[in-house]
Protein backbone atom coordinates (compact mmCIF):
# COMPACT_ATOMS: atom_id res chain seq x y z
CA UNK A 1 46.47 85.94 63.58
CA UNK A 2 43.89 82.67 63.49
CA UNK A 3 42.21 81.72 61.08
CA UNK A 4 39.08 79.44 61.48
CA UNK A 5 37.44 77.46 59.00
CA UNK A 6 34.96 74.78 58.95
CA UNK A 7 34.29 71.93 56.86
CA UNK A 8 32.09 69.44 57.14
CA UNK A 9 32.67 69.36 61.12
CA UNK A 10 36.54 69.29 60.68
CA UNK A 11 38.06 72.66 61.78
CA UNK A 12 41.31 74.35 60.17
CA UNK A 13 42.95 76.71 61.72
CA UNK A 14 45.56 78.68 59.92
CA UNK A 15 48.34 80.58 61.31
CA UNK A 16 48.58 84.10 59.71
CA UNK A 17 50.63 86.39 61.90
CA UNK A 18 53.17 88.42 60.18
CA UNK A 19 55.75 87.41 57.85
CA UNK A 20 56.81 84.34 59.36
CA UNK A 21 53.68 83.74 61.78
CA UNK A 22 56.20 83.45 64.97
CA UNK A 23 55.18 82.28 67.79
CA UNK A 24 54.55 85.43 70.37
CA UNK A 25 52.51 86.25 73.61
CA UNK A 26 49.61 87.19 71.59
CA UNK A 27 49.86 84.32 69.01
CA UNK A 28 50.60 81.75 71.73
CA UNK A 29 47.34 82.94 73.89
CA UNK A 30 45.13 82.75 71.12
CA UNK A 31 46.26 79.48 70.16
CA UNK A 32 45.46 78.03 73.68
CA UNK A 33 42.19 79.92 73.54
CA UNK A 34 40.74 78.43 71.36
CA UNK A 35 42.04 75.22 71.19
CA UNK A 36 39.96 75.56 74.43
CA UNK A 37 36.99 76.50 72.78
CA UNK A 38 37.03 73.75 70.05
CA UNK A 39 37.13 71.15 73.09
CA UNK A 40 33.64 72.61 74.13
CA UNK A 41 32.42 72.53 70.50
CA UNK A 42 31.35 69.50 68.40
CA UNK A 43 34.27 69.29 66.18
CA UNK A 44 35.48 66.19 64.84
CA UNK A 45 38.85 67.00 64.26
CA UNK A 46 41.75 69.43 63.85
CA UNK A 47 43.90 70.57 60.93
CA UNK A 48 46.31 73.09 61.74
CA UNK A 49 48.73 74.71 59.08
CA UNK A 50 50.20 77.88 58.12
CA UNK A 51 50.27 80.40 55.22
CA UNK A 52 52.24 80.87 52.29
CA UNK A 53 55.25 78.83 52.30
CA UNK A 54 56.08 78.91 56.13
CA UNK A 55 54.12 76.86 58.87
CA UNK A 56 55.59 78.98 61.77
CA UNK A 57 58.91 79.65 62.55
CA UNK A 58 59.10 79.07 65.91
CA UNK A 59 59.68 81.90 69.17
CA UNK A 60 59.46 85.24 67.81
CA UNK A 61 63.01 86.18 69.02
CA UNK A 62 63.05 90.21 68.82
CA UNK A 63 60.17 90.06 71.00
CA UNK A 64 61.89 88.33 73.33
CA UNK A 65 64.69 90.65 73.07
CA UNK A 66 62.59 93.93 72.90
CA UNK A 67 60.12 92.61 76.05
CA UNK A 68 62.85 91.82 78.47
CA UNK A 69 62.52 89.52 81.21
CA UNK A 70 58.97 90.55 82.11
CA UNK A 71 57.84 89.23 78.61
CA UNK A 72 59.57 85.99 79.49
CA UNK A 73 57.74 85.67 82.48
CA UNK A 74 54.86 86.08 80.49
CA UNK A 75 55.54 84.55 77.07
CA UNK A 76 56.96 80.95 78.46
CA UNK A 77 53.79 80.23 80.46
CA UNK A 78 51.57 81.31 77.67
CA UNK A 79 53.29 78.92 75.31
CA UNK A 80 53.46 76.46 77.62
CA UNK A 81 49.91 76.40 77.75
CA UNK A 82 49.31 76.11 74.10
CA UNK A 83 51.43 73.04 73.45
CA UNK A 84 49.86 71.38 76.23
CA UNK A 85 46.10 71.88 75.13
CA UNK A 86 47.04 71.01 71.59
CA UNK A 87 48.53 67.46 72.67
CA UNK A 88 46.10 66.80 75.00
CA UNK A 89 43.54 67.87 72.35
CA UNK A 90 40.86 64.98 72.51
CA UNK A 91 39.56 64.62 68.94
CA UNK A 92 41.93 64.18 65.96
CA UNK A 93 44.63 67.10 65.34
CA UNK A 94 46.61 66.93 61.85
CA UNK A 95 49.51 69.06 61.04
CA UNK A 96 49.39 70.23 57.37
CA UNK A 97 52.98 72.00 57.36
CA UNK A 98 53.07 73.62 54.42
CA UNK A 99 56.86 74.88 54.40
CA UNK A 100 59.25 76.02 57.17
CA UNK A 101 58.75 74.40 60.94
CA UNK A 102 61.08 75.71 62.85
CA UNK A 103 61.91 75.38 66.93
CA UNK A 104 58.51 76.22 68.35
CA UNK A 105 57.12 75.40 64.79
CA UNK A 106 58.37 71.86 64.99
CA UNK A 107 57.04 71.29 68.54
CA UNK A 108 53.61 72.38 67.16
CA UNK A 109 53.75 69.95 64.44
CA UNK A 110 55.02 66.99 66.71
CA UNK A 111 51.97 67.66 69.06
CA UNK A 112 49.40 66.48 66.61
CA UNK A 113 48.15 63.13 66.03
CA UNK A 114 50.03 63.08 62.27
CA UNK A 115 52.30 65.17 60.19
CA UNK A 116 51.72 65.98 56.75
CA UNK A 117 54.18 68.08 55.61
CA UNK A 118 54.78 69.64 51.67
CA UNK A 119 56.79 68.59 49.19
CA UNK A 120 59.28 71.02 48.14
CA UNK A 121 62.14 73.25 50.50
CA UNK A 122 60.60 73.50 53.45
CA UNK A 123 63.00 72.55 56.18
CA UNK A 124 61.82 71.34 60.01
CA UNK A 125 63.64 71.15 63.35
CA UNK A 126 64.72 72.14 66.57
CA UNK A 127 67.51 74.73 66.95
CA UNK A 128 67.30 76.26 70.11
CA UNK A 129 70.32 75.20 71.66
CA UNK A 130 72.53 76.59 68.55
CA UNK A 131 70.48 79.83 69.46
CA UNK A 132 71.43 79.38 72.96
CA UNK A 133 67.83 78.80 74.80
CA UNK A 134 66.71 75.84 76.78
CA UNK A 135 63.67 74.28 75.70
CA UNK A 136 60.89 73.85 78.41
CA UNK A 137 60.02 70.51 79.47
CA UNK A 138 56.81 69.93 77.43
CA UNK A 139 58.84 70.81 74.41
CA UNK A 140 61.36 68.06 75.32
CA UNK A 141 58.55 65.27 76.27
CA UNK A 142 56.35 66.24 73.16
CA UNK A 143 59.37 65.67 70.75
CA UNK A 144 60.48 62.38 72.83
CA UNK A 145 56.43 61.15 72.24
CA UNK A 146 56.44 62.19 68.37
CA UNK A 147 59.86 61.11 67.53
CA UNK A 148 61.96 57.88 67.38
CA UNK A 149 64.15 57.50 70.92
CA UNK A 150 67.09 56.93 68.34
CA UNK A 151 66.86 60.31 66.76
CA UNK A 152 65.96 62.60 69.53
CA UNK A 153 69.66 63.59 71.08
CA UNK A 154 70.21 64.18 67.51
CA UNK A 155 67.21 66.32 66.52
CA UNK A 156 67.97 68.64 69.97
CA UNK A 157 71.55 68.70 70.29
CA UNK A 158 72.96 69.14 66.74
CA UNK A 159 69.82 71.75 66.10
CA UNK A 160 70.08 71.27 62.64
CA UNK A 161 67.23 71.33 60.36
CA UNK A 162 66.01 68.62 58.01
CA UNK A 163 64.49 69.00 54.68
CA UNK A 164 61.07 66.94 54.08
CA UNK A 165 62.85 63.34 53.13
CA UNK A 166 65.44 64.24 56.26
CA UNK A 167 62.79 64.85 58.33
CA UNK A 168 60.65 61.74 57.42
CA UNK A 169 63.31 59.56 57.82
CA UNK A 170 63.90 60.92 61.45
CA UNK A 171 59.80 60.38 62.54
CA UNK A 172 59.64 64.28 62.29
CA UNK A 173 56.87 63.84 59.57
CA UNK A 174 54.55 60.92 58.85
CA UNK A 175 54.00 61.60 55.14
CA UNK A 176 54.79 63.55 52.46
CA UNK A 177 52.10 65.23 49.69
CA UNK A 178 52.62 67.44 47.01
CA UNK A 179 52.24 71.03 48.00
CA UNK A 180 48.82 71.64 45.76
CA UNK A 181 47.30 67.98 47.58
CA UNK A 182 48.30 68.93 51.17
CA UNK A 183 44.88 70.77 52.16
CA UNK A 184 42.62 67.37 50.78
CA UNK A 185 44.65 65.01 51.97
CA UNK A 186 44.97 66.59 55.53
CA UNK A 187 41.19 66.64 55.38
CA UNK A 188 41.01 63.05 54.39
CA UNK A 189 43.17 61.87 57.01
CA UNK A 190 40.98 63.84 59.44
CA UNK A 191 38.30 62.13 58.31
CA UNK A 192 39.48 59.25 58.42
CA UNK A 193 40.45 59.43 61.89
CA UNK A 194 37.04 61.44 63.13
CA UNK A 195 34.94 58.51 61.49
CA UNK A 196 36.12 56.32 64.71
CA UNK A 197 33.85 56.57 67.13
CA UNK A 198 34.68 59.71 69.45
CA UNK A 199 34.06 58.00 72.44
CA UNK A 200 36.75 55.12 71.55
CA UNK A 201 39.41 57.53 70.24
CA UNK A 202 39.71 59.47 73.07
CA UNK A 203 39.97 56.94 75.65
CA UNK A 204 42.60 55.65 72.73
CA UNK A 205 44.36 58.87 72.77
CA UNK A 206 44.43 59.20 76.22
CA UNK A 207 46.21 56.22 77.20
CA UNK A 208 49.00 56.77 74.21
CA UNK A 209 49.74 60.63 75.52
CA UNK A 210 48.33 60.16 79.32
CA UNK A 211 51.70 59.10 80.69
CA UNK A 212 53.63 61.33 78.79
CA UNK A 213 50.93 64.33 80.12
CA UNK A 214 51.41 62.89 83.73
CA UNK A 215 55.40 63.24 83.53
CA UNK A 216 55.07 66.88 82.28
CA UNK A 217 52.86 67.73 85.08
CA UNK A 218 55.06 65.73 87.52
CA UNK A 219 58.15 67.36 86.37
CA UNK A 220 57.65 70.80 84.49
CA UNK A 221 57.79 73.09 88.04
CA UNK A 222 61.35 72.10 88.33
CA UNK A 223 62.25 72.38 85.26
CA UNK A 224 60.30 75.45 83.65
CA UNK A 225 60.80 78.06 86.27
CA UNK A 226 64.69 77.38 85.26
CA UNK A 227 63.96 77.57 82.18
CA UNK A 228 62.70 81.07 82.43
CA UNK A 229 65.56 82.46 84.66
CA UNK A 230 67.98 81.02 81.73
CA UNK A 231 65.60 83.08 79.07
CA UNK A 232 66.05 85.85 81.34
CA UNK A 233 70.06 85.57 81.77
CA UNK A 234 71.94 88.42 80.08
CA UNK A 235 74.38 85.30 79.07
CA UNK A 236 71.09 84.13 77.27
CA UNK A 237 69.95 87.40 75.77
CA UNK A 238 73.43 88.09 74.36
CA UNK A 239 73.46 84.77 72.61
CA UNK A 240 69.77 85.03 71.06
CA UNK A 241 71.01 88.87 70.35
CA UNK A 242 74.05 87.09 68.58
CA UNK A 243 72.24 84.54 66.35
CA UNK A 244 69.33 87.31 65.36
CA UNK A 245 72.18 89.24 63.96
CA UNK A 246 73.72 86.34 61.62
CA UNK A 247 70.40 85.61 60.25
CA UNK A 248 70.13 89.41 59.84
CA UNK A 249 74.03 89.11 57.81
CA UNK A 250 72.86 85.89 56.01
CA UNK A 251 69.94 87.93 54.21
CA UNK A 252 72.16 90.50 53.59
């Protein structure tokens, strides 16, 4: 599901959890977990990637669909939870996305401290109103933080998504490596960013995410419990049930 490994102080953790390493209950509570646990631990910094040729591909929909509104109730505090400790992370967290970033994917990315993301056809965005959910607040407020004002009505209302030069161009991504160089050069811009001192970079962090942090917590109990009701609608459920089966007729 995780995978943890360690060099030279710098942690990466690797999403492996089944074919497209969506983002579930159990996915979404160990990735809060232990982001938790690397606070506590003398890490210098965070990579975080995914396998194969897909960084994560966002909610895992026909477990939304199978679980019913219980599992909403469930799921959308869970992953909640996770995007919040990742952006509020206090030592360095780089994104390595090493292919597709999609919807939850994409808000995983845009909660680090800089996006590397392959060369090649990986593709990155935000479709969740074209499959007929509403996004949770932090969602909202971590894209809004990560991306340029001018792009962000575009990035969440069209839903499309952007190859790698798209996606640059819209703040989406900070750089762009060659698939084979995207481990080294995510570890070298970790590095880079540990070798400030700790101290200094987290007070530095702080005040460039605290505000955005304070908002969330300000605003996010009357916005997510809505949120959850509209995951829970039948009107929602019959959309999601609707865009599952295109993709299903698309790979057909």
């Amino acid at each position: 599901m995780l995978h943890r490994e360690d060099c030279g102080g710098i942690t990466i953790l690797r999403l492996d959890h089944g074919k497209a390493h969506a983002l579930d209950l159990e996915l979404a509570r160990a990735l809060g977990e232990t982001i938790t646990d690397l606070e506590q631990e003398a890490v210098r910094a965070l990579v975080l990637t995914g396998t194969g040729g897909i960084f994560s591909a966002g909610v895992d929909l026909h477990r939304l669909l199978d679980g019913g509104p219980a599992y909403a109730r469930a799921f959308v505090p869970a992953l909640v939870d996770a995007f919040a400790r990742l952006f509020a992370f206090p030592r360095p967290a780089i994104a390595a996305v090493n292919g597709h970033a999609i919807a939850g994917g994409c808000v995983l990315a845009a909660a680090c401290d800089y996006r590397l993301m392959a060369d090649g056809d990986g593709t990155i965005g935000v479709p969740e109103l074209r499959v007929g959910v509403p996004f949770p607040l932090i969602a909202i407020e971590i894209l809004r933080f990560a991306t340029s004002t001018a792009h962000l009505q575009e990035l969440v209302y069209r839903g499309s998504t952007y190859a790698v030069s798209d996606a640059y161009e819209r703040g989406l991504v900070d750089e762009i490596v060659p698939r084979e160089a995207l481990r080294e050069r995510a570890l070298a811009v970790a590095d880079r960013l540990a070798s400030e001192p700790a101290g200094r970079f987290q007070i530095t962090k702080r005040q460039l995410r605290g505000p955005t942090i304070a908002s969330i917590r300000r605003h996010a109990g009357e916005t997510d419990a809505a949120v959850v009701a509209a995951w829970e609608d039948p009107a929602t459920v019959a959309a999601i049930r609707a865009y599952v089966d295109s993709l299903r007729m698309r790979t057909r």
